[in-house]
N, C-alpha and C. Protein backbone atom coordinates (compact mmCIF):
# COMPACT_ATOMS: atom_id res chain seq x y z
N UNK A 1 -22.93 -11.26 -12.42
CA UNK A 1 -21.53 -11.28 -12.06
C UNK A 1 -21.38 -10.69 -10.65
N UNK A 2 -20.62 -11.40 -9.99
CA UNK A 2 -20.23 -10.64 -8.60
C UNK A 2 -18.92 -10.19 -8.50
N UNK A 3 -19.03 -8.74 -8.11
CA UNK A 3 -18.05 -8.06 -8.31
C UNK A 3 -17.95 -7.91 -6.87
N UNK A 4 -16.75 -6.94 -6.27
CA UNK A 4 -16.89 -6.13 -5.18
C UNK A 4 -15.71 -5.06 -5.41
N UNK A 5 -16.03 -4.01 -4.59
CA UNK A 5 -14.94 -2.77 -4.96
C UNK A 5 -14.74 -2.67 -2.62
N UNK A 6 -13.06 -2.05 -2.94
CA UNK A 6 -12.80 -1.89 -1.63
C UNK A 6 -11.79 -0.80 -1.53
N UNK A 7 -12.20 0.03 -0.41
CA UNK A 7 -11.31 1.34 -0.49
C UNK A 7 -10.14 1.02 1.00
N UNK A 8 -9.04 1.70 0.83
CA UNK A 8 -8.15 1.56 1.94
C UNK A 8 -7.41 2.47 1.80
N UNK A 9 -6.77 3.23 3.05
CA UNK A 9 -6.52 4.51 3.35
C UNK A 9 -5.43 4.10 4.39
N UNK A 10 -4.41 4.72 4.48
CA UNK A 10 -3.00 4.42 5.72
C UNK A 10 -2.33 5.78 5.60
N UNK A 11 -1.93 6.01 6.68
CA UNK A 11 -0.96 7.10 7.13
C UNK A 11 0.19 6.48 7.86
N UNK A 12 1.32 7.40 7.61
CA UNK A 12 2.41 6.85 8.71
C UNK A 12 3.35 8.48 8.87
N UNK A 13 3.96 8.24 10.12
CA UNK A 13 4.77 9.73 10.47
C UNK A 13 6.36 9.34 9.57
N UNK A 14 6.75 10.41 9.32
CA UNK A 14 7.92 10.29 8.98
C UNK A 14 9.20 11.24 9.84
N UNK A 15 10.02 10.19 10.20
CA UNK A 15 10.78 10.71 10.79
C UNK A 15 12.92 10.86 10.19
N UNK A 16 13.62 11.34 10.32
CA UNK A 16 14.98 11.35 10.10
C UNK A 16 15.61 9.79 9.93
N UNK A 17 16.40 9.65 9.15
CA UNK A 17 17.19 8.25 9.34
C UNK A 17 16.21 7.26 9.20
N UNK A 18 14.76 7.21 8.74
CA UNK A 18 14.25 6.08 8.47
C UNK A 18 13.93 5.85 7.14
N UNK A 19 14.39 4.19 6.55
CA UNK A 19 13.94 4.07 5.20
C UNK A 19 12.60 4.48 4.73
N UNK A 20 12.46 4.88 3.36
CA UNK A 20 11.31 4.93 3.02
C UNK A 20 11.14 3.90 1.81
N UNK A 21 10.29 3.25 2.07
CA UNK A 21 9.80 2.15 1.25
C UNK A 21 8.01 2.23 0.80
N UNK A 22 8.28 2.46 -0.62
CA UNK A 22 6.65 2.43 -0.99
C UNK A 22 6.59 1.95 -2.45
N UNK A 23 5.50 0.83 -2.31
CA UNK A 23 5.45 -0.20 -3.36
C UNK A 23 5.92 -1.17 -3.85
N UNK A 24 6.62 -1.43 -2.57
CA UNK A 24 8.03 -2.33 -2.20
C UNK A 24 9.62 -1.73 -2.95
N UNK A 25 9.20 -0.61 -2.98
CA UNK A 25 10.23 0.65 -3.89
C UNK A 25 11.24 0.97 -2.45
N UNK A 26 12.42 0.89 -2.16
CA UNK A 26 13.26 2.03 -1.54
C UNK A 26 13.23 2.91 -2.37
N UNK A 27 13.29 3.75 -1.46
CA UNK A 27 13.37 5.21 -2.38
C UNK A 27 14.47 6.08 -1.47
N UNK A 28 15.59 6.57 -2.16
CA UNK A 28 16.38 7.51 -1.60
C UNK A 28 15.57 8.48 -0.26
N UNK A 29 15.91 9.08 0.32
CA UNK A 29 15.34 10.22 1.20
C UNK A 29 15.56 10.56 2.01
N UNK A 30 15.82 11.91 3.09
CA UNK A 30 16.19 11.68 4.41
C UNK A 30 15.54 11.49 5.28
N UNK A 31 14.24 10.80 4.86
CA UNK A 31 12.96 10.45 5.97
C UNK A 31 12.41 9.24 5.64
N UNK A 32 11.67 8.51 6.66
CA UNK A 32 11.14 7.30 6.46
C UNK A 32 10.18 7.52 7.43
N UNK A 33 9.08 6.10 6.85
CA UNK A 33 7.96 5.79 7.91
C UNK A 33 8.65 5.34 9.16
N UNK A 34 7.52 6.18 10.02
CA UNK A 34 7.74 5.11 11.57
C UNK A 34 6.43 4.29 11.50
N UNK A 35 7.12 2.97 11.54
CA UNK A 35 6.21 1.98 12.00
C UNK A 35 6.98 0.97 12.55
N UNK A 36 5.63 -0.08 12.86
CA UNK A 36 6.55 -1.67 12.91
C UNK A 36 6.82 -2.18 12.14
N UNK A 37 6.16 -1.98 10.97
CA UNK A 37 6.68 -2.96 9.76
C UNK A 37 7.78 -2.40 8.94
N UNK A 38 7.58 -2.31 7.44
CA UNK A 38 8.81 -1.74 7.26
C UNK A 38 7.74 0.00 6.47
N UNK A 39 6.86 -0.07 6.66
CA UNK A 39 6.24 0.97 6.87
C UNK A 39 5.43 1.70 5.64
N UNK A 40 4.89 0.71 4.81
CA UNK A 40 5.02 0.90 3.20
C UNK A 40 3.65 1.13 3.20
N UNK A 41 3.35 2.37 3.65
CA UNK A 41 2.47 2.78 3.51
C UNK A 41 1.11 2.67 2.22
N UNK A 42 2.06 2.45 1.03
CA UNK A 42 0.42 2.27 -0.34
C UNK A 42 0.46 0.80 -0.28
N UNK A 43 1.53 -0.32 0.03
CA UNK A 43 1.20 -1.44 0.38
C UNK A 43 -0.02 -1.61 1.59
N UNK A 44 0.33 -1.07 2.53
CA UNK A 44 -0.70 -1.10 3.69
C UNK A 44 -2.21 -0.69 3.14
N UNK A 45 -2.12 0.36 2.18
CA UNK A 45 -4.06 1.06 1.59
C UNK A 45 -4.12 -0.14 0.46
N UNK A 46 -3.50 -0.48 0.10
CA UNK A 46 -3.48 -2.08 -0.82
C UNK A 46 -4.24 -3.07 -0.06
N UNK A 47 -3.35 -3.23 0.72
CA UNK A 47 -4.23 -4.49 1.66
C UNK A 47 -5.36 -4.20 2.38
N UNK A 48 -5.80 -2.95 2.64
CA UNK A 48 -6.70 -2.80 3.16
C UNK A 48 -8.07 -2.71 2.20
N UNK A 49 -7.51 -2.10 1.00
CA UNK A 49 -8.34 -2.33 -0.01
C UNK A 49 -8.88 -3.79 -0.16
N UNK A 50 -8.58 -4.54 -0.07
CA UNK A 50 -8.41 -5.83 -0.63
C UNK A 50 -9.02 -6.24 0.32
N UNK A 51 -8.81 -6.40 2.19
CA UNK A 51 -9.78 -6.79 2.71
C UNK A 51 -11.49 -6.36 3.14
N UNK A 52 -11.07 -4.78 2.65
CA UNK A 52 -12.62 -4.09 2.76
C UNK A 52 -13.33 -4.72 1.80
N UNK A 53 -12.92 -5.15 0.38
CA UNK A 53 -13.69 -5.55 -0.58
C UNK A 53 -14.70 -6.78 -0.02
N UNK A 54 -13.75 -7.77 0.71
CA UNK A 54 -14.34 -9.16 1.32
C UNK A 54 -14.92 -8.71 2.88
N UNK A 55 -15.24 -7.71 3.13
CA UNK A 55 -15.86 -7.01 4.31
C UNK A 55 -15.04 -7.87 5.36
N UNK A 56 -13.75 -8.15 5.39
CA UNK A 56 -12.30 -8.64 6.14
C UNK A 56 -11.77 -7.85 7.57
N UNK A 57 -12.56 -6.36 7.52
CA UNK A 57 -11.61 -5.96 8.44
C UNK A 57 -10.22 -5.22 7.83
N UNK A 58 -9.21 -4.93 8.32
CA UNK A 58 -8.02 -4.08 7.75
C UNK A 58 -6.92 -4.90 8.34
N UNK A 59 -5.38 -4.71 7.63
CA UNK A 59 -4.09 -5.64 8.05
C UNK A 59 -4.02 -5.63 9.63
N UNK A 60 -4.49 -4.65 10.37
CA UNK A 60 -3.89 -4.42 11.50
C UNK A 60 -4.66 -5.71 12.59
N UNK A 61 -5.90 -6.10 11.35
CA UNK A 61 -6.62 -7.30 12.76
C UNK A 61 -5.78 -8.58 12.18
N UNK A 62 -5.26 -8.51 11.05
CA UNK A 62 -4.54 -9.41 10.58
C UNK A 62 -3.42 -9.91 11.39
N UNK A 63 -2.52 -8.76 11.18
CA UNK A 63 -1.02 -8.23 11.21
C UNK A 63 -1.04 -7.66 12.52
N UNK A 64 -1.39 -7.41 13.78
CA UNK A 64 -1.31 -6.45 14.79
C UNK A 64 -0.13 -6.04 14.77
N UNK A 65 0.56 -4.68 15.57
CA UNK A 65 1.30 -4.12 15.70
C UNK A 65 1.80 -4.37 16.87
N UNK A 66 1.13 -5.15 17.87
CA UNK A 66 2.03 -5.63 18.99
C UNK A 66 2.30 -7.03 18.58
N UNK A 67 2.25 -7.94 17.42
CA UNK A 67 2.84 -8.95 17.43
C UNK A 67 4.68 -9.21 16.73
N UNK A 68 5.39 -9.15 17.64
CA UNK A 68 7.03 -9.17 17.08
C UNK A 68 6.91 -9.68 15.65
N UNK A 69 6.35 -10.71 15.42
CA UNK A 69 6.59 -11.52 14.52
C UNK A 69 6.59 -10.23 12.81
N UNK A 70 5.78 -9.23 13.32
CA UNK A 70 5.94 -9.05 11.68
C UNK A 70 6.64 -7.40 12.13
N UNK A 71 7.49 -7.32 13.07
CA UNK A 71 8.56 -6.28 13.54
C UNK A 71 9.46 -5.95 12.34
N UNK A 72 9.45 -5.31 11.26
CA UNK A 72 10.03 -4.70 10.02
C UNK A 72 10.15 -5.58 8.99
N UNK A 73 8.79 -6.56 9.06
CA UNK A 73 8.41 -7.02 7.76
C UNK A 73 8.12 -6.58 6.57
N UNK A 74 8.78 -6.92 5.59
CA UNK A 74 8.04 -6.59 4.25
C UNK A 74 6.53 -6.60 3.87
N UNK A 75 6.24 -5.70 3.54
CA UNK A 75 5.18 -5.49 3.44
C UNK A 75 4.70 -6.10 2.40
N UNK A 76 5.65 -6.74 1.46
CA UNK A 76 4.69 -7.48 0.37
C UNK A 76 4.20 -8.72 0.91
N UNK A 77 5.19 -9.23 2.00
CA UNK A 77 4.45 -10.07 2.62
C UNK A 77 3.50 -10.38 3.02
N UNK A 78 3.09 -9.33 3.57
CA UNK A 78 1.83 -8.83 3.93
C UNK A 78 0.68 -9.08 2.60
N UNK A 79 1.04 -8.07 1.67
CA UNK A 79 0.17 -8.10 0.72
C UNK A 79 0.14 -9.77 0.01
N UNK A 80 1.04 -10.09 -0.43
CA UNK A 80 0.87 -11.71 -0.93
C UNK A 80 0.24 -12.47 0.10
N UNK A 81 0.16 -12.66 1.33
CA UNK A 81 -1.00 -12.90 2.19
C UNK A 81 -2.12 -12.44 1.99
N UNK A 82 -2.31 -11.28 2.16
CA UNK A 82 -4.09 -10.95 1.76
C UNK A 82 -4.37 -11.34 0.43
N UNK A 83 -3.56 -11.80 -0.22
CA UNK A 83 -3.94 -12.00 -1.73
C UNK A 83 -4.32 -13.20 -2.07
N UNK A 84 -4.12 -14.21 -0.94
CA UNK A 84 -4.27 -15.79 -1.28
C UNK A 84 -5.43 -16.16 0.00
N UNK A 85 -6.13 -14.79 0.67
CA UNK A 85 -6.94 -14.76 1.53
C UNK A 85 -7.92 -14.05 0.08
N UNK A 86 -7.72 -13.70 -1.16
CA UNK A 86 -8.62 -12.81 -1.71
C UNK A 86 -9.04 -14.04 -2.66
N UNK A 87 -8.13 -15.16 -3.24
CA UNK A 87 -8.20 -16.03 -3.76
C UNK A 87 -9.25 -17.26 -3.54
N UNK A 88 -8.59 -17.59 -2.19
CA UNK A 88 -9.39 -18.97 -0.50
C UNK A 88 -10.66 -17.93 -0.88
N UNK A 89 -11.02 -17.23 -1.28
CA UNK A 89 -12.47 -16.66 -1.21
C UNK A 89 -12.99 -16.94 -2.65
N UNK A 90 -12.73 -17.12 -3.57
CA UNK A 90 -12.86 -17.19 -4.78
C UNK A 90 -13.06 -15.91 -5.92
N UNK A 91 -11.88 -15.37 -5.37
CA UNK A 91 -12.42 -13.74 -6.28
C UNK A 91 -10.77 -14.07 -7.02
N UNK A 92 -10.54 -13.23 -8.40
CA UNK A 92 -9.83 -12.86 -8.28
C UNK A 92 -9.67 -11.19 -8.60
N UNK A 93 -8.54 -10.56 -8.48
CA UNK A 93 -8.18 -8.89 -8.57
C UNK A 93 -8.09 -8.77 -10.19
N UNK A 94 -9.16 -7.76 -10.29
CA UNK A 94 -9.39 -7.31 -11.50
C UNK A 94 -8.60 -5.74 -12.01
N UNK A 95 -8.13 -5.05 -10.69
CA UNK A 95 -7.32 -3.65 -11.21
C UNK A 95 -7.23 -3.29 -10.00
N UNK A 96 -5.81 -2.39 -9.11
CA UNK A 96 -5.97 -1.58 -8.37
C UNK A 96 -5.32 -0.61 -8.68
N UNK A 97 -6.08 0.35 -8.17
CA UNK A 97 -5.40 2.20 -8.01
C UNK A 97 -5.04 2.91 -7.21
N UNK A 98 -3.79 2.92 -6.44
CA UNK A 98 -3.19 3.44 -5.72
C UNK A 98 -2.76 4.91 -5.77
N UNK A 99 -3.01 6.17 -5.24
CA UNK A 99 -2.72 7.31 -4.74
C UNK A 99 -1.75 7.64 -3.71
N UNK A 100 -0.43 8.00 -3.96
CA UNK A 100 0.32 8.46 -2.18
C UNK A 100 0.46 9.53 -2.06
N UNK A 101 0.11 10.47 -1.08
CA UNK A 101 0.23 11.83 -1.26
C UNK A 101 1.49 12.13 0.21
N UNK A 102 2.51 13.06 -0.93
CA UNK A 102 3.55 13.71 0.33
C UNK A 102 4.47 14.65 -0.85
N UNK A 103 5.08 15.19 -0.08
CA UNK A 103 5.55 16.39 -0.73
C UNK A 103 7.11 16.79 -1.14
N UNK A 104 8.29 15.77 -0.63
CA UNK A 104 9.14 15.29 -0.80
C UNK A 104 9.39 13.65 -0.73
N UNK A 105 10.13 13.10 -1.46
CA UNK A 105 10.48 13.42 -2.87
C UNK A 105 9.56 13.14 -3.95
N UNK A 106 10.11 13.29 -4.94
CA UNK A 106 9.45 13.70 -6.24
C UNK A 106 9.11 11.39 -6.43
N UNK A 107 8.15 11.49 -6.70
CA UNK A 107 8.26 9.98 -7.04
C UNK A 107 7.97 9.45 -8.44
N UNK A 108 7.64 10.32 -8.77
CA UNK A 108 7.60 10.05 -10.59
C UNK A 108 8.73 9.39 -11.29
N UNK A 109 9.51 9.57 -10.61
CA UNK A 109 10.80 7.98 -11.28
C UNK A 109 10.56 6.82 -11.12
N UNK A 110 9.78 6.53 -9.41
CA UNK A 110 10.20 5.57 -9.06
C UNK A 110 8.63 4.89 -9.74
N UNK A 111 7.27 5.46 -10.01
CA UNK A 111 6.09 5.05 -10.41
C UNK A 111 6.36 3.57 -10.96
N UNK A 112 6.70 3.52 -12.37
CA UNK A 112 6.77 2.02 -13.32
C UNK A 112 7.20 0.77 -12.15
N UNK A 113 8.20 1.08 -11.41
CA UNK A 113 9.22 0.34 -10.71
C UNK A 113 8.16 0.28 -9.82
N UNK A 114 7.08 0.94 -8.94
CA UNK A 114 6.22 0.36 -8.12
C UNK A 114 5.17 -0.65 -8.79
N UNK A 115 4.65 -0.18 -9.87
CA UNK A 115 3.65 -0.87 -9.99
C UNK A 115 3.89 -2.25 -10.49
N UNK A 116 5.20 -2.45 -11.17
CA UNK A 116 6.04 -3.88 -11.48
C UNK A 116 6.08 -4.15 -9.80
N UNK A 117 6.44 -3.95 -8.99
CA UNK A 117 6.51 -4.48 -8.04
C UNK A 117 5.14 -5.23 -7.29
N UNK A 118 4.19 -4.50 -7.33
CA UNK A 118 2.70 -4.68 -6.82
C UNK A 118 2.52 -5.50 -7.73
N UNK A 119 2.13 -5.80 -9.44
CA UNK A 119 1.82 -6.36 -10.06
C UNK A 119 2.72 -7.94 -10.21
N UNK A 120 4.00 -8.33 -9.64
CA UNK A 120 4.64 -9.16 -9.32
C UNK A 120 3.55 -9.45 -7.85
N UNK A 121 3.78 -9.25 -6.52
CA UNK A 121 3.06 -9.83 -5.74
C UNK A 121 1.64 -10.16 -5.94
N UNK A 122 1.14 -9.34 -6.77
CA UNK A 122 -0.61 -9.80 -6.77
C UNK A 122 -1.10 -10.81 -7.89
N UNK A 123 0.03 -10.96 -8.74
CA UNK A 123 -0.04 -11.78 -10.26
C UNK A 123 -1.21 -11.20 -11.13
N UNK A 124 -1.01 -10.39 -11.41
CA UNK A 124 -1.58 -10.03 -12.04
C UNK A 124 -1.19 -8.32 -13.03
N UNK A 125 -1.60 -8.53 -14.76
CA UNK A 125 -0.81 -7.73 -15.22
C UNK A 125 -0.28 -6.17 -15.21
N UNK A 126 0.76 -5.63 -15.25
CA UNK A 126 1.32 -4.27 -14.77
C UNK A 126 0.07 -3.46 -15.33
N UNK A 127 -0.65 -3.37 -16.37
CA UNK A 127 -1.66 -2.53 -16.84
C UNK A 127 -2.56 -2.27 -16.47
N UNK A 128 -2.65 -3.14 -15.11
CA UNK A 128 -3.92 -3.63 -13.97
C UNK A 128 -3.86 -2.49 -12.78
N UNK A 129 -2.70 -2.31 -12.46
CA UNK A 129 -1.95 -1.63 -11.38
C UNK A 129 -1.68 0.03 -11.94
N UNK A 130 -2.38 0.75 -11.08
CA UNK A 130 -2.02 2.23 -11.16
C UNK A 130 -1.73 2.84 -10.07
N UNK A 131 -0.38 3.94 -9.97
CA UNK A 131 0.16 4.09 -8.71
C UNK A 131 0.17 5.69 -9.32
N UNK A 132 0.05 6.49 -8.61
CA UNK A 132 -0.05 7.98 -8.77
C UNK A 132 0.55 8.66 -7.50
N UNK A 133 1.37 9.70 -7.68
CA UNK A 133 2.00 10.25 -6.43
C UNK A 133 1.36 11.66 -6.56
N UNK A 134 0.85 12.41 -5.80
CA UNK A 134 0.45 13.99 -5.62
C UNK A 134 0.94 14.76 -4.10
N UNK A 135 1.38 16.00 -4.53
CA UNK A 135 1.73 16.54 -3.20
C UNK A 135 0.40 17.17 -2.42
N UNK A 136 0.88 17.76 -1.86
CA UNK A 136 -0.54 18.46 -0.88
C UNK A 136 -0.41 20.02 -1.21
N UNK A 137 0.55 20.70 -2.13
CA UNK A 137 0.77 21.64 -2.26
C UNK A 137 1.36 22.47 -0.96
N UNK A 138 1.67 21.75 -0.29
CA UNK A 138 2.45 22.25 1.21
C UNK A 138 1.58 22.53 2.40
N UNK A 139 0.53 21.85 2.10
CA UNK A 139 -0.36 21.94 3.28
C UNK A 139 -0.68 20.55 3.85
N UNK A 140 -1.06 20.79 4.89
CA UNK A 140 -1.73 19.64 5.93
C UNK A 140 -0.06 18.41 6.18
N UNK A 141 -0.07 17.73 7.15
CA UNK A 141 0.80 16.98 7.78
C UNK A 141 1.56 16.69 6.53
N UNK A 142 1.29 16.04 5.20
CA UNK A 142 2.07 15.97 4.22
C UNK A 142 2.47 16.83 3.49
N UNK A 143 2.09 18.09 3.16
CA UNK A 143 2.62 19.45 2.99
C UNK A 143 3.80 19.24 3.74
N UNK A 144 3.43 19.57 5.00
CA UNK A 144 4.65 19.93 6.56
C UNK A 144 5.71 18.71 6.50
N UNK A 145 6.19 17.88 5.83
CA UNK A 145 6.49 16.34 5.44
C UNK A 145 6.77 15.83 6.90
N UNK A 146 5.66 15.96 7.37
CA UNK A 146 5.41 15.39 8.73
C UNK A 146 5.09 14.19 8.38
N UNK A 147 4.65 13.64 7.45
CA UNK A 147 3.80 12.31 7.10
C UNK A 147 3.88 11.92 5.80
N UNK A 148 2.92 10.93 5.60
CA UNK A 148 2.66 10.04 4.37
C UNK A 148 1.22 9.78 4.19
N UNK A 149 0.54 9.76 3.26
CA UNK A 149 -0.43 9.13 3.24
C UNK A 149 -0.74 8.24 1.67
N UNK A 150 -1.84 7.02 1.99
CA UNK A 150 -1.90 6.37 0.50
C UNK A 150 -3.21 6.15 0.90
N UNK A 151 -4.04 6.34 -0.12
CA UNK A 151 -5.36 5.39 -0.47
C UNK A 151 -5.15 4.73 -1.80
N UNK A 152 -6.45 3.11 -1.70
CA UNK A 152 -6.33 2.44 -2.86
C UNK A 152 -7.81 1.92 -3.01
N UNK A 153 -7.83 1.64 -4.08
CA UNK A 153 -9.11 1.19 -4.51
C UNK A 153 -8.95 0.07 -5.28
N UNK A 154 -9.72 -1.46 -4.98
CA UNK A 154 -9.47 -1.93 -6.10
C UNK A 154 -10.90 -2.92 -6.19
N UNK A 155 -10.82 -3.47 -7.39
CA UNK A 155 -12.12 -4.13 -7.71
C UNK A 155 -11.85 -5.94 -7.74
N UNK A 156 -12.76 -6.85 -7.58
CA UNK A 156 -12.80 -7.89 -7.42
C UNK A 156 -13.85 -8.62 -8.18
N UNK A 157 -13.36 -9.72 -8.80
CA UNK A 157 -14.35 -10.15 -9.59
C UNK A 157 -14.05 -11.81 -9.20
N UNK A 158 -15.67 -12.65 -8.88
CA UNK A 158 -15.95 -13.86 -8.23
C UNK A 158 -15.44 -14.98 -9.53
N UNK A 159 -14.50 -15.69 -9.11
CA UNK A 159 -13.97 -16.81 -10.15
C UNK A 159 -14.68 -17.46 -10.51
């Protein structure tokens, strides 16, 4: 059987007055990612997961950040793209596990509602998809809620 496993890791700053969107989740807050896209940070360690598995490179050789075109795109967009790039390869996604670590707000509400969301773009079932939020205990850039961070892991199995 050919399998492959792929890890992906994203940070983004958070600043005042910007949405925060993760897992294609708005989430209340008085901070959001700065980025170009719309800044969805465990979407972004998603896709990167997904192209490390196919030794792809990461969204950003995809997606660059100086191209307008994906200037506060949805990020599932993004991900339903790498997903029919994971397909055109003949794999399909067997489970991913997503981690976001930051320290406001509490995201344990919004968990179910992400992973229905991820598990809608990737087709594949909600039981497949694990999304976990942890703080930093008030240390390092996400402690300081200077930031965001997500890693993901997910596995691939050859159709």
């Amino acid at each position: 059987m050919d399998i492959r496993i792929g890890h992906g890791f994203d940070v983004h700053a958070l600043a005042e007055g910007l949405r925060l969107v993760l897992c294609g989740v708005e989430i209340e807050h008085t901070k959001g990612c700065v980025a170009h896209s719309d800044g969805d940070v465990a979407i972004h360690a998603i896709c990167d997961s997904l192209l490390g598995a196919l030794a792809l490179g990461d969204i950003g050789k995809l997606f660059p950040d100086t191209d307008q075109q994906y200037k506060g795109i949805d990020s599932r967009k993004l991900l339903k793209h790498v997903v029919e790039i994971v397909t055109n390869n003949g794999y399909s996604i067997s489970n991913i596990d997503c981690t976001i670590a930051m320290q406001r707000p509490k995201l344990r509400p919004h968990i179910d509602t992400m992973r229905e969301r991820i598990a809608e773009v990737v087709g594949i079932d909600v039981d497949r998809i694990s999304v976990k939020a942890t703080t930093t205990e008030r240390l390092g850039f996400e402690g300081r809620e200077e930031g965001v961070s997500a890693t993901a892991v997910t596995l691939l199995i050859k159709a």
